[in-house]
N, C-alpha and C. Protein backbone atom coordinates (compact mmCIF):
# COMPACT_ATOMS: atom_id res chain seq x y z
N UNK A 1 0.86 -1.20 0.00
CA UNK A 1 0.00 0.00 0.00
C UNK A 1 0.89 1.24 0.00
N UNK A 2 0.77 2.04 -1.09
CA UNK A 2 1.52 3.47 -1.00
C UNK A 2 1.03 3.96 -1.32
N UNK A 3 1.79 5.73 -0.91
CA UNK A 3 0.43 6.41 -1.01
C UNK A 3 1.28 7.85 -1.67
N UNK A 4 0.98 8.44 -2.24
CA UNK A 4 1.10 9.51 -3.20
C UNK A 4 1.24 10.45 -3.15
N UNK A 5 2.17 11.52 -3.46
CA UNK A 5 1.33 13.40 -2.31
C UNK A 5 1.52 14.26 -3.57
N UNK A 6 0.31 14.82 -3.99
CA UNK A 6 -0.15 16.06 -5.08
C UNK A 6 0.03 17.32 -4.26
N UNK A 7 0.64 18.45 -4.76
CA UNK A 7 0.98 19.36 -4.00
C UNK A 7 0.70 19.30 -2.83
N UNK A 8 -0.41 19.95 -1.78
CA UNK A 8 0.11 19.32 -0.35
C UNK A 8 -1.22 18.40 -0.13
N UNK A 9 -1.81 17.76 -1.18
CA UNK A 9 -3.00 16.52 -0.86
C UNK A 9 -2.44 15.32 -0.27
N UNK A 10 -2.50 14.42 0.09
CA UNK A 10 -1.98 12.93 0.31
C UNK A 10 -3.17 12.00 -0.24
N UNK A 11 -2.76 11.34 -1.09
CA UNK A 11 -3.78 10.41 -2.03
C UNK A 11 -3.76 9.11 -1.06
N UNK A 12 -4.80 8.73 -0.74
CA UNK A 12 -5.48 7.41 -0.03
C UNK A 12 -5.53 6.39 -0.67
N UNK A 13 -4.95 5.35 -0.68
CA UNK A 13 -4.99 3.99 -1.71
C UNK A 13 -6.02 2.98 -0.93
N UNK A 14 -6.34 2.42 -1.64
CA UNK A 14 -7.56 1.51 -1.47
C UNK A 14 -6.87 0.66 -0.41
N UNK A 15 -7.40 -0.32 0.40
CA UNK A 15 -6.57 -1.21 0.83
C UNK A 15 -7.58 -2.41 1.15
N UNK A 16 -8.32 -2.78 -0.03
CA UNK A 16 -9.19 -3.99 0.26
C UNK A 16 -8.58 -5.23 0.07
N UNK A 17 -7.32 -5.21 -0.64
CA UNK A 17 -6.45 -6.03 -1.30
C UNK A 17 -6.20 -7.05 0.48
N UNK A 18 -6.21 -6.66 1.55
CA UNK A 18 -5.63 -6.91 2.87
C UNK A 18 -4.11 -7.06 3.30
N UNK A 19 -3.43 -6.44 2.49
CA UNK A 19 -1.96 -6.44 2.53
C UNK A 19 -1.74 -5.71 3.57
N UNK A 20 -2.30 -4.41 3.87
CA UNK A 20 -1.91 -3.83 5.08
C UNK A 20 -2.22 -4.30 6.47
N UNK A 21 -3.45 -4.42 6.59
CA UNK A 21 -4.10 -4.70 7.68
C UNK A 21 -3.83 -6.12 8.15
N UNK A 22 -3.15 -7.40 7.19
CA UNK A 22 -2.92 -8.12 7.36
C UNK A 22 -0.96 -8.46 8.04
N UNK A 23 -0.62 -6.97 7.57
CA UNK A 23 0.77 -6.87 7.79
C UNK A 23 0.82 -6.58 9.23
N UNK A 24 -0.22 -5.10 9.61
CA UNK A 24 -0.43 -4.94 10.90
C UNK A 24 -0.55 -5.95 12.09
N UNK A 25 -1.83 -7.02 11.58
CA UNK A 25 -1.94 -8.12 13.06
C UNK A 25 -0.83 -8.74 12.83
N UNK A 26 -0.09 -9.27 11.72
CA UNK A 26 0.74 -10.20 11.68
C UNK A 26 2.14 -10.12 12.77
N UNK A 27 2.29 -8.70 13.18
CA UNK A 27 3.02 -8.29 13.98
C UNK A 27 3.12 -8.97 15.26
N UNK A 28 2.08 -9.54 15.73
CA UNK A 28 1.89 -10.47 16.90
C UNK A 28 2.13 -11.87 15.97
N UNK A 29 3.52 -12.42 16.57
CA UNK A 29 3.18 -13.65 15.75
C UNK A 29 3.97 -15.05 16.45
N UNK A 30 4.11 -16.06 16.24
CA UNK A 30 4.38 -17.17 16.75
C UNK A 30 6.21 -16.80 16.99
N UNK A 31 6.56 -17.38 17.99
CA UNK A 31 7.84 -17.22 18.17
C UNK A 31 9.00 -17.82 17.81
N UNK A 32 8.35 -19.26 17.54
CA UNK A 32 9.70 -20.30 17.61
C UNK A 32 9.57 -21.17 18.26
N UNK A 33 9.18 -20.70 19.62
CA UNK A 33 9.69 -21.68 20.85
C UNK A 33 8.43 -22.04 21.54
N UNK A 34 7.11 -21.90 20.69
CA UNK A 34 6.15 -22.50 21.67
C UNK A 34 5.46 -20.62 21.87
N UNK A 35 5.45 -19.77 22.09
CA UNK A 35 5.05 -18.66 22.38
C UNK A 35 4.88 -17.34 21.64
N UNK A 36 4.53 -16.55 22.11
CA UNK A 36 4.59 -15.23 21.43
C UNK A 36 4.87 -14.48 21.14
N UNK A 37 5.84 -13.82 19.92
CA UNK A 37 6.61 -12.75 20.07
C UNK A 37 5.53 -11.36 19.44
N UNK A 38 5.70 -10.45 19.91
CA UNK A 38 5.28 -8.63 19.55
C UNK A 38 6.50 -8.32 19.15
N UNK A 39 6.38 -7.88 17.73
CA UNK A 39 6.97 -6.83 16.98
C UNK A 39 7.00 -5.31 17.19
N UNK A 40 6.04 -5.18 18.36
CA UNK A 40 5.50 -4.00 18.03
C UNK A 40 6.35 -3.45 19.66
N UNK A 41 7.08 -4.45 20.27
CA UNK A 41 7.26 -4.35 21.76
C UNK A 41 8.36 -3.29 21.68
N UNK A 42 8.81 -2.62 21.10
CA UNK A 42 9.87 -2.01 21.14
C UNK A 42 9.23 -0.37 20.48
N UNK A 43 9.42 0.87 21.04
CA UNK A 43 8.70 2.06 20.16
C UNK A 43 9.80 1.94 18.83
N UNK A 44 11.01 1.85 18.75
CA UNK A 44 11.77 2.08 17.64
C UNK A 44 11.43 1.16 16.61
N UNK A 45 10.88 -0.13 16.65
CA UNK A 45 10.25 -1.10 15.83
C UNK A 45 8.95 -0.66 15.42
N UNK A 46 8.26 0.04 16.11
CA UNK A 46 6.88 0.52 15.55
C UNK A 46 6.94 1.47 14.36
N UNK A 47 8.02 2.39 14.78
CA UNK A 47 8.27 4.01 13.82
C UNK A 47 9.16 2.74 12.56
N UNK A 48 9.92 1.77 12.83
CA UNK A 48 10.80 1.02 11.33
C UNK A 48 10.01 0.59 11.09
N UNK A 49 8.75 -0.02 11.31
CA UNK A 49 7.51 -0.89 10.94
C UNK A 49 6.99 -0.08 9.69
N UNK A 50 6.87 1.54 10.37
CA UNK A 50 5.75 2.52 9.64
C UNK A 50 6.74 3.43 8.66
N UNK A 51 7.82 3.23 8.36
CA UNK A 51 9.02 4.06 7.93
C UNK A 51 8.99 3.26 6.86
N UNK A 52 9.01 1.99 6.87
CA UNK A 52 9.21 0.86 5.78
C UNK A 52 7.87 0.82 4.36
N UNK A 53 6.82 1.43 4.98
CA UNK A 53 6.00 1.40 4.18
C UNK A 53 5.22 2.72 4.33
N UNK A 54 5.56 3.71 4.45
CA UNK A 54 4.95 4.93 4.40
C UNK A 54 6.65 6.04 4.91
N UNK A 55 7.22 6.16 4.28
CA UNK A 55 8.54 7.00 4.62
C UNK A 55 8.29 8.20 4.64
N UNK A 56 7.29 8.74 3.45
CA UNK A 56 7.16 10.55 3.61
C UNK A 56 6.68 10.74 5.23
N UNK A 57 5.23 10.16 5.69
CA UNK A 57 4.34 10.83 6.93
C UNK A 57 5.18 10.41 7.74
N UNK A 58 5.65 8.91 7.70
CA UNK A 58 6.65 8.42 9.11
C UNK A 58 7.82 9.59 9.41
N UNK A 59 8.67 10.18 8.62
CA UNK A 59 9.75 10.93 8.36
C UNK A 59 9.87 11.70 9.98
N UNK A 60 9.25 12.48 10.13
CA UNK A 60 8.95 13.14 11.26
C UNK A 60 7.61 12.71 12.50
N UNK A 61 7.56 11.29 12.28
CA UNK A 61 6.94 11.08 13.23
C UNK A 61 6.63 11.30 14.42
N UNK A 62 5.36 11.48 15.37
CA UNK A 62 5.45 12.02 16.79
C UNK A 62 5.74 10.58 17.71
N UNK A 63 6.13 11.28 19.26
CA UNK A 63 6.31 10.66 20.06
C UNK A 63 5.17 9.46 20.39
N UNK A 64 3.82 9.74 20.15
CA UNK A 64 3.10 9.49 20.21
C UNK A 64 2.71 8.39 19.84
N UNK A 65 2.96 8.03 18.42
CA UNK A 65 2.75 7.12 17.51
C UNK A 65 2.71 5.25 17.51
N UNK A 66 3.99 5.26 18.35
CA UNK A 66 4.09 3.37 18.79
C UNK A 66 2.58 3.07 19.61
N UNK A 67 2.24 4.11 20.66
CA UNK A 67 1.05 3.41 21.23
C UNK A 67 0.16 3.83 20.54
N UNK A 68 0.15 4.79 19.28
CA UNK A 68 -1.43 4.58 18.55
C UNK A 68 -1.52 3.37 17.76
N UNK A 69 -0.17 3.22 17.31
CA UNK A 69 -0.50 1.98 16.16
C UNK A 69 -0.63 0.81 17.17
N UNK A 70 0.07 0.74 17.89
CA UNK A 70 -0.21 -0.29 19.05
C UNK A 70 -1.97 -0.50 19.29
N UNK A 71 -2.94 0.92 19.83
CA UNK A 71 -4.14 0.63 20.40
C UNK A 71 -4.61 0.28 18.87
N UNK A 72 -4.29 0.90 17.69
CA UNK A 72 -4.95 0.23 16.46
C UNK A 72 -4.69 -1.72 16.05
N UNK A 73 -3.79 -1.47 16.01
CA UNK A 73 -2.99 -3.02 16.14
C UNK A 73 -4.51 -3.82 17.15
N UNK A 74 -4.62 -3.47 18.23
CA UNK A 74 -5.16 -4.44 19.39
C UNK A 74 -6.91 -3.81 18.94
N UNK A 75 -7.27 -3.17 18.34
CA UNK A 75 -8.85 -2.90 17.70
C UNK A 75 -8.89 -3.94 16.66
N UNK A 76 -7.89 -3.89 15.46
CA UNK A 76 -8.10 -4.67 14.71
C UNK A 76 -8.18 -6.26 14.49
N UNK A 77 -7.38 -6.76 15.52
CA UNK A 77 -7.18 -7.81 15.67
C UNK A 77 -8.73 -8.18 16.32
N UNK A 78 -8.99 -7.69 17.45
CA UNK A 78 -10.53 -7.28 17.33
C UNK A 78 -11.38 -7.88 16.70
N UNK A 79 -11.23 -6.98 15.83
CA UNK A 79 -12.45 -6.55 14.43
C UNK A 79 -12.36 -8.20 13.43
N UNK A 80 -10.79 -8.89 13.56
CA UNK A 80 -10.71 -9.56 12.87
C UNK A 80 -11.16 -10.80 13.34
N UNK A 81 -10.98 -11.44 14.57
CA UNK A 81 -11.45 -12.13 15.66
C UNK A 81 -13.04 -12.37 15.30
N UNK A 82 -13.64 -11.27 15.31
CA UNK A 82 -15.00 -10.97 15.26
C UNK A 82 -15.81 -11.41 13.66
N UNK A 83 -14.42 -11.14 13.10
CA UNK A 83 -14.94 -11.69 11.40
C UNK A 83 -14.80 -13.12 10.80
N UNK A 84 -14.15 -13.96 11.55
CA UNK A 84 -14.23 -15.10 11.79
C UNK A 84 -15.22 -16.30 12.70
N UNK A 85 -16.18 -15.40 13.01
CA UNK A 85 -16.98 -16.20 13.73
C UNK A 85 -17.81 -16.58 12.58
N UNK A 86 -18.36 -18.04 12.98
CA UNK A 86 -18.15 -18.65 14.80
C UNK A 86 -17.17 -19.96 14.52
N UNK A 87 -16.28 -19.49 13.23
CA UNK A 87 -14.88 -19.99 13.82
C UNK A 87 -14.03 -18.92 15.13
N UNK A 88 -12.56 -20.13 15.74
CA UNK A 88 -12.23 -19.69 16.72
C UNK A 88 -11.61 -18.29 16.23
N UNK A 89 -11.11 -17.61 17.07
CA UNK A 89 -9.72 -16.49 16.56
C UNK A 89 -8.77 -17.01 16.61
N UNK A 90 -7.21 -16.20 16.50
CA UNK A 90 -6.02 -16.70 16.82
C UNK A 90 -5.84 -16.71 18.08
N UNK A 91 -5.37 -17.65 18.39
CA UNK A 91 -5.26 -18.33 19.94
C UNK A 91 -4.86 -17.16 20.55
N UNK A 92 -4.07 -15.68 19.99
CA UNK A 92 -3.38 -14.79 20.60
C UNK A 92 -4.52 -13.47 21.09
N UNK A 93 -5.78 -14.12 20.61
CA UNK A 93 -7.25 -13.16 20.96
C UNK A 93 -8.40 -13.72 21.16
N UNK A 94 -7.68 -15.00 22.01
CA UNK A 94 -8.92 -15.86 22.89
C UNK A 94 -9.09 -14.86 24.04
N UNK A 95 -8.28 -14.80 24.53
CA UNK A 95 -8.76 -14.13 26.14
C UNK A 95 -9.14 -12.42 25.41
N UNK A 96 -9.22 -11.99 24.99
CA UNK A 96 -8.96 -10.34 24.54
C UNK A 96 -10.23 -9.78 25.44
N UNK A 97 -9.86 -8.66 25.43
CA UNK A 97 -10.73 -8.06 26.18
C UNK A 97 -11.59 -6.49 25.54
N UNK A 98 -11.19 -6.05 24.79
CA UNK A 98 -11.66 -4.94 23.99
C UNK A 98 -13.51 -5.26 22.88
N UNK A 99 -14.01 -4.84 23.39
CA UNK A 99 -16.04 -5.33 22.64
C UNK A 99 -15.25 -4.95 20.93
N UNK A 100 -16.35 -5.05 20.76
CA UNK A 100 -16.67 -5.25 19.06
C UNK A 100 -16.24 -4.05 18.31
N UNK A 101 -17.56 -3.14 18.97
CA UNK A 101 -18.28 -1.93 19.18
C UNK A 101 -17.09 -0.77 19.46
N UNK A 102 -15.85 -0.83 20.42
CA UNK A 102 -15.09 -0.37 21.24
C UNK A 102 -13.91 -0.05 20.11
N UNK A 103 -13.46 -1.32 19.02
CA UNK A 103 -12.74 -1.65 18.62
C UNK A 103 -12.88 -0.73 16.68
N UNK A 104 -13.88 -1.08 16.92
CA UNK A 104 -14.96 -0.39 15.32
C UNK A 104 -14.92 1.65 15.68
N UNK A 105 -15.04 1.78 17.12
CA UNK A 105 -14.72 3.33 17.22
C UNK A 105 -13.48 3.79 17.21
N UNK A 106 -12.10 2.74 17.06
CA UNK A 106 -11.44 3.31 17.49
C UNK A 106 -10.43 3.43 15.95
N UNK A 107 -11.12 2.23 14.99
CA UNK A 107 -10.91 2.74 13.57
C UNK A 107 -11.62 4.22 12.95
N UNK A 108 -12.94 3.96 13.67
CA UNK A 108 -13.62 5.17 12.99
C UNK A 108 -12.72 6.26 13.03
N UNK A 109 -12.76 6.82 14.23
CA UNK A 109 -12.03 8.10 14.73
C UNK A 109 -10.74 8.36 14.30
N UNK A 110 -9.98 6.88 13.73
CA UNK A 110 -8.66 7.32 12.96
C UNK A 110 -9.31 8.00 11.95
N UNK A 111 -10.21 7.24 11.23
CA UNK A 111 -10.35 7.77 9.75
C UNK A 111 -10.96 9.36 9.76
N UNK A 112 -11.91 9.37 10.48
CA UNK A 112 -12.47 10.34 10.83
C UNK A 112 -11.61 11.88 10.63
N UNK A 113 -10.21 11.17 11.03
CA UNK A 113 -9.50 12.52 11.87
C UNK A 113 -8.98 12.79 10.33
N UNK A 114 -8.59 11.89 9.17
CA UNK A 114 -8.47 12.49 8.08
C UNK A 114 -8.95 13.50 7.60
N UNK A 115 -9.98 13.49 7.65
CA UNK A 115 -11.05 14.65 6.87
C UNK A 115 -10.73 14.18 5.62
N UNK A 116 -11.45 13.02 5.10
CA UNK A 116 -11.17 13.08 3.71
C UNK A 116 -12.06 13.75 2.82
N UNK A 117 -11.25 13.78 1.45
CA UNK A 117 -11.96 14.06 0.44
C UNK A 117 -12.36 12.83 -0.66
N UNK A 118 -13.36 12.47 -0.84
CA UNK A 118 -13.41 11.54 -1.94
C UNK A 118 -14.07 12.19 -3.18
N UNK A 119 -13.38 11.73 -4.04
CA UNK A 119 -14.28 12.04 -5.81
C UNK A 119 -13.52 10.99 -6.45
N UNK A 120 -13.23 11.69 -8.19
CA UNK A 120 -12.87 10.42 -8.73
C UNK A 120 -12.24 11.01 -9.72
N UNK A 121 -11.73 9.83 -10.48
CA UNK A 121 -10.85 10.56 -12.05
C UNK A 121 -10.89 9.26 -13.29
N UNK A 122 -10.78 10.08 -14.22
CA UNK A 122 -10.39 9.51 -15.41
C UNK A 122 -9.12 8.49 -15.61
N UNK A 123 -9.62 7.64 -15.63
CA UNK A 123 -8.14 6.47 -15.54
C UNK A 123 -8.21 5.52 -16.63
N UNK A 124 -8.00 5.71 -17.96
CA UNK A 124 -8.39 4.33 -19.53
C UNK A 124 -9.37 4.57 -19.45
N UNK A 125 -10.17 5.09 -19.58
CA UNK A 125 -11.65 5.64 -19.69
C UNK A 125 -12.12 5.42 -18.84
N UNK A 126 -11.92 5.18 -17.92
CA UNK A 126 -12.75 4.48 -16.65
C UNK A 126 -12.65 5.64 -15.55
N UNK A 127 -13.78 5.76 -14.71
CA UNK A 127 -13.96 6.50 -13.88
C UNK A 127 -13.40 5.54 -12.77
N UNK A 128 -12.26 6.51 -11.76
CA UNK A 128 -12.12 5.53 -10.51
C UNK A 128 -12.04 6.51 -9.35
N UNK A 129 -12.45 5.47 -8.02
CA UNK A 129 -12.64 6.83 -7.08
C UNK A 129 -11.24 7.04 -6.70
N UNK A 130 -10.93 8.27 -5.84
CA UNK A 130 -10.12 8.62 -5.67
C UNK A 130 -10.16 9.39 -4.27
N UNK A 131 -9.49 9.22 -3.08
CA UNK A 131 -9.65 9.76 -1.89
C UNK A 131 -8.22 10.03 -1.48
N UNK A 132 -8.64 11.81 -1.00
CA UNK A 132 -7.04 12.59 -0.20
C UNK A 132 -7.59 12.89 0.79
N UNK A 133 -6.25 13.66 1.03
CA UNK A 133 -6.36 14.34 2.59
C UNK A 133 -5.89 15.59 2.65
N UNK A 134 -6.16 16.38 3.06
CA UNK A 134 -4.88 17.72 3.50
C UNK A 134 -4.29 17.54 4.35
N UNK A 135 -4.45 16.63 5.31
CA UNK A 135 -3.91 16.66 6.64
C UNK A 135 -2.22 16.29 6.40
N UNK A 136 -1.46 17.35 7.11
CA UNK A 136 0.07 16.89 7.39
C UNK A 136 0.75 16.26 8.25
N UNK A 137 -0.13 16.67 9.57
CA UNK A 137 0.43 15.86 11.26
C UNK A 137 0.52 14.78 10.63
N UNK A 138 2.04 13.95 10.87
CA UNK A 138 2.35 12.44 10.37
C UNK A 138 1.79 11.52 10.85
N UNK A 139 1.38 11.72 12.48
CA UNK A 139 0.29 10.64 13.53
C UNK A 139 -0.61 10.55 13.04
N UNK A 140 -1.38 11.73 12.77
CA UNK A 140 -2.67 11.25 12.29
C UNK A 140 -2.91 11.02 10.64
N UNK A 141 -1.79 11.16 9.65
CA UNK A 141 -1.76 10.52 8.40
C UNK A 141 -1.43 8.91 8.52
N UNK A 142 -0.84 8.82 9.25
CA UNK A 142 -0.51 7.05 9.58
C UNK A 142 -0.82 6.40 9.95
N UNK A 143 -2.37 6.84 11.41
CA UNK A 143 -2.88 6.49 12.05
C UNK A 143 -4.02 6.03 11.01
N UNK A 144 -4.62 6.80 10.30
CA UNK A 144 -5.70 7.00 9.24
C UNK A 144 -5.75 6.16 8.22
N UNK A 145 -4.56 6.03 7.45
CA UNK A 145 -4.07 5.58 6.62
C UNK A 145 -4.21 4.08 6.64
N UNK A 146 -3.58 3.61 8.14
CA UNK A 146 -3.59 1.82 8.75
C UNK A 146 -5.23 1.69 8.79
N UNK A 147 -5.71 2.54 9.62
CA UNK A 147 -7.44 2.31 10.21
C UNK A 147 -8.05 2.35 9.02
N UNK A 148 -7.90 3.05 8.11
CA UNK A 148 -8.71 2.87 6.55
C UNK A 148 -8.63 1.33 5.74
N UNK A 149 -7.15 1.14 5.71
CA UNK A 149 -6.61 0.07 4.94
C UNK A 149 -7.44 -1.48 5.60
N UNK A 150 -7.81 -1.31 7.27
CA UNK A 150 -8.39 -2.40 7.36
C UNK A 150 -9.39 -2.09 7.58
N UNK A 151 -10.26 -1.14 7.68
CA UNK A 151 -11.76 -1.15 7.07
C UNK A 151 -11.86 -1.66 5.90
N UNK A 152 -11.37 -1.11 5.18
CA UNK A 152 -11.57 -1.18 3.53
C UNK A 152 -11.27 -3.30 3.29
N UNK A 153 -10.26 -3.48 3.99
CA UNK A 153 -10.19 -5.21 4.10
C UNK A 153 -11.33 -5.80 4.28
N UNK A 154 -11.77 -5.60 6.22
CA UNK A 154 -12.76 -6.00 6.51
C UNK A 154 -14.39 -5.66 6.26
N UNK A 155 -14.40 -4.46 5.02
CA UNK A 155 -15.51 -4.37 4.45
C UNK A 155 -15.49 -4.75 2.71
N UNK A 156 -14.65 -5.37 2.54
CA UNK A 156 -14.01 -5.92 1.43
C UNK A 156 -14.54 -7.37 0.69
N UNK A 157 -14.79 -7.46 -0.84
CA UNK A 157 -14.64 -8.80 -0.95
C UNK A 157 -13.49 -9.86 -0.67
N UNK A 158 -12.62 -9.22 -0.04
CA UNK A 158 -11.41 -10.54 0.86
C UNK A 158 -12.25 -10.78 2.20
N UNK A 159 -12.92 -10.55 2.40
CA UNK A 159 -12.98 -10.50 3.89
C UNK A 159 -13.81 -11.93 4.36
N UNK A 160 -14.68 -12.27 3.69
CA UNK A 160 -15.31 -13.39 3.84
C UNK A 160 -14.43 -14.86 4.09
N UNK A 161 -13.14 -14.53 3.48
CA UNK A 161 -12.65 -15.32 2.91
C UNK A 161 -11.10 -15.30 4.41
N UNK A 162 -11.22 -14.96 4.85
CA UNK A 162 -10.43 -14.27 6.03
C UNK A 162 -11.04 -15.78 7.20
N UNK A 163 -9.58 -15.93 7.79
CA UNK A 163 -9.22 -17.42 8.09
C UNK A 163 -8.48 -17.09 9.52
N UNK A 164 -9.10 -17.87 10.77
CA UNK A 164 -7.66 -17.85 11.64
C UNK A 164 -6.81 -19.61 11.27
N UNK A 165 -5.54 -19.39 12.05
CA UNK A 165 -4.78 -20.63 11.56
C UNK A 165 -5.16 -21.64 13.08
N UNK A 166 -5.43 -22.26 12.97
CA UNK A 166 -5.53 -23.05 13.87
C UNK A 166 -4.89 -24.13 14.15
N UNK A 167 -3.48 -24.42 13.49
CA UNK A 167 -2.23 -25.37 13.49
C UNK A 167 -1.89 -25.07 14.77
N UNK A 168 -1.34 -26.12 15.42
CA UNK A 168 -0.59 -25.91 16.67
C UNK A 168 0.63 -24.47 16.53
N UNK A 169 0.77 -23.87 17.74
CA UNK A 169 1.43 -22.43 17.91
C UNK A 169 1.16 -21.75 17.05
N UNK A 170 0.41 -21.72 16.26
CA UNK A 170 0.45 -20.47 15.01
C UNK A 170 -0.86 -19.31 15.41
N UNK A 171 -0.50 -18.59 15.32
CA UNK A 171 -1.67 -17.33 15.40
C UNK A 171 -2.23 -16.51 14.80
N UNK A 172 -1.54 -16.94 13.33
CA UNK A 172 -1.88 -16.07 12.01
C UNK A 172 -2.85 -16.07 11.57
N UNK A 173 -3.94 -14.97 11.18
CA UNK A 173 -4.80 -14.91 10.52
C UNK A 173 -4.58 -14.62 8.73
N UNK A 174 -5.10 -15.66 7.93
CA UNK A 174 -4.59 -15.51 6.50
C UNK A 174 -6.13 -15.63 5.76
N UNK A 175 -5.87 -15.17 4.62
CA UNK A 175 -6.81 -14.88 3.36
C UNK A 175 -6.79 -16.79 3.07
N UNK A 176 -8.28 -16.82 2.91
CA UNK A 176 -7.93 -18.43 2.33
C UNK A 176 -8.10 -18.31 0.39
N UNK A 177 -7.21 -18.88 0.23
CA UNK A 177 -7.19 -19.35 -0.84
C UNK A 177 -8.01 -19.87 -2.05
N UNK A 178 -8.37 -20.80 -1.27
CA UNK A 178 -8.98 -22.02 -1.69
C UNK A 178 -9.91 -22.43 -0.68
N UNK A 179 -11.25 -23.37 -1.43
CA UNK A 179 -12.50 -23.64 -0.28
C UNK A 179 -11.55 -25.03 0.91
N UNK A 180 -11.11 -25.19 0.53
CA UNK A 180 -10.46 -26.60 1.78
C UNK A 180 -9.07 -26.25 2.26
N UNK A 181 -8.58 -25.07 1.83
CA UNK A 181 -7.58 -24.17 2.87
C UNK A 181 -7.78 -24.19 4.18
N UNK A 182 -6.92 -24.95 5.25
CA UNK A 182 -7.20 -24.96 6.90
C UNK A 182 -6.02 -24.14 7.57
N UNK A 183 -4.95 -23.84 6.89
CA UNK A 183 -4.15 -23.58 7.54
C UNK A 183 -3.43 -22.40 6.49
N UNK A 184 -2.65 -21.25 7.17
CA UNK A 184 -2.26 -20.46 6.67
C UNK A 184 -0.75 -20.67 5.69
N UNK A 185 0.31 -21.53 6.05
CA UNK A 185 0.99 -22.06 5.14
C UNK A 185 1.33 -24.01 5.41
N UNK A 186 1.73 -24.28 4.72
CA UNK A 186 2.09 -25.37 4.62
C UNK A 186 3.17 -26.36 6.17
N UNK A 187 3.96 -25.81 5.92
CA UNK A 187 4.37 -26.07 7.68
C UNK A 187 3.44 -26.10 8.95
N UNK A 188 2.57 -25.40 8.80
CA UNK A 188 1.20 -25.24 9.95
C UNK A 188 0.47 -26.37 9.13
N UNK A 189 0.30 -26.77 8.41
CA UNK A 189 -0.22 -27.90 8.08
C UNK A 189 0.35 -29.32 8.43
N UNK A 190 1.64 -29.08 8.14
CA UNK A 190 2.59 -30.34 8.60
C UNK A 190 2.16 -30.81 10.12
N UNK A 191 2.34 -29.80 10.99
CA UNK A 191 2.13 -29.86 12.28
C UNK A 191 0.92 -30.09 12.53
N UNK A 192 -0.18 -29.68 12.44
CA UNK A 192 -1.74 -29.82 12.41
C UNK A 192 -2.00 -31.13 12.04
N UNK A 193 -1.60 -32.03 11.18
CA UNK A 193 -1.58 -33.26 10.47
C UNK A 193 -1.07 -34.23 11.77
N UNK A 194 0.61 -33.61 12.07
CA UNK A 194 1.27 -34.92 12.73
C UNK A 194 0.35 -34.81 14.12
N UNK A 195 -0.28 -33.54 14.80
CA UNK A 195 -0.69 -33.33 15.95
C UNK A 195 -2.21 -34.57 15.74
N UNK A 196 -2.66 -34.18 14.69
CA UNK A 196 -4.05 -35.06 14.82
C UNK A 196 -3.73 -36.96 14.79
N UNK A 197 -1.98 -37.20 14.45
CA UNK A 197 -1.89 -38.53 13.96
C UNK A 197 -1.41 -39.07 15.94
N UNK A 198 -0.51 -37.98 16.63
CA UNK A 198 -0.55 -38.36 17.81
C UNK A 198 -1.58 -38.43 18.19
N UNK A 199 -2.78 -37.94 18.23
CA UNK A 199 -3.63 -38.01 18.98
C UNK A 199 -4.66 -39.35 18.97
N UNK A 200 -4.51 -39.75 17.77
CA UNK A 200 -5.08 -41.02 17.20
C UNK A 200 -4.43 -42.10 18.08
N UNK A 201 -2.79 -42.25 17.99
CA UNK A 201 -2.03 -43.20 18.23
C UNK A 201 -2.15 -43.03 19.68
N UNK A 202 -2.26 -42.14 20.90
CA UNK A 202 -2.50 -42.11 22.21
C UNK A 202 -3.55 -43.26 22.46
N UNK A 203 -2.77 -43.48 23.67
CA UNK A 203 -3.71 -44.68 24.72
C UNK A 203 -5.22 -44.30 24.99
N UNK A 204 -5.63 -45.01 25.25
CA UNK A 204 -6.84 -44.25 25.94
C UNK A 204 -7.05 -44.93 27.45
């Protein structure tokens, strides 16, 4: 997802594709060793997180910023939890504690704070929409920017299609593929397989 700047507009890219929003939760992710690692545990990893894929707004980022993307990070996962029912979530937002409702205001109000503009343009003859911003504060272009990208997911034709992994240790939520897709890659399958063949072979 990148994003564009017309004299001082900032052009809004679609983000139904789920590349962003999927990059965001992925940040919480299996460790290695049986547990959980956060990407996000460090503020200097949050600002390289958001530097890596948005460099103009990140540039001068505020102090502020690791715990917004952080409280966005923990809405969305949320939101995503919630879009998987009444399959489980990722084991890493069984216990969670943030409502539905709680999680859905706290995207709004990013986007909100854009003030966007939407219209549209001429693109191969085709009319396509097109949404900016004026806004310069880098927090709230980045903040906006993430909270849009997974609305636009989770109100998206990907979204139906939106999977938690349920392989032993894995916590990833992935786009399925395919209708008999269970697991987000192939290794989480390996394991999911040998876990169901111990369980067979146990005593009773």
């Amino acid at each position: 997802m990148k994003i564009s700047v017309t004299l001082r507009f900032v052009r809004i890219p679609p983000g139904d594709d789920g590349a962003t929003a999927l990059a965001l939760v992925s940040t919480i992710r299996h460790d290695g060793h049986g547990g959980v690692a956060d990407d996000f545990a460090e503020d200097a990893a949050v600002v390289d997180w958001v530097r890596v894929r948005w460099p103009g707004p990140a540039a001068a980022s505020s102090q502020g910023l690791p715990d917004s993307m952080r409280l966005l990070r923990r809405a969305a996962r949320a939101l995503f939890a919630m879009s998987v029912r009444p399959a489980p979530p990722s084991r890493a937002d069984t216990a969670r504690t943030m409502a539905d409702s709680t999680a859905l205001g706290i995207l709004n109000d990013a986007v909100d704070a854009l003030d966007l503009e939407v219209g549209a343009e001429i693109r191969d003859d085709r009319l396509v929409p097109v949404r900016t911003t004026a806004r310069t504060d880098p927090d709230t272009v980045v903040r906006g920017l993430v909270a849009l990208a997974c609305m636009d997911f989770l109100t998206g034709p990907a979204a139906p299609k939106l999977r938690s992994c349920q392989a032993p240790r894995c916590v990833r939520y992935f786009i399925q593929a395919h209708g008999r897709q269970e697991w987000c890659k192939e290794s989480c399958g390996n394991r999911a397989r040998a876990a169901r063949f111990r369980a067979r072979r146990k005593p009773v």
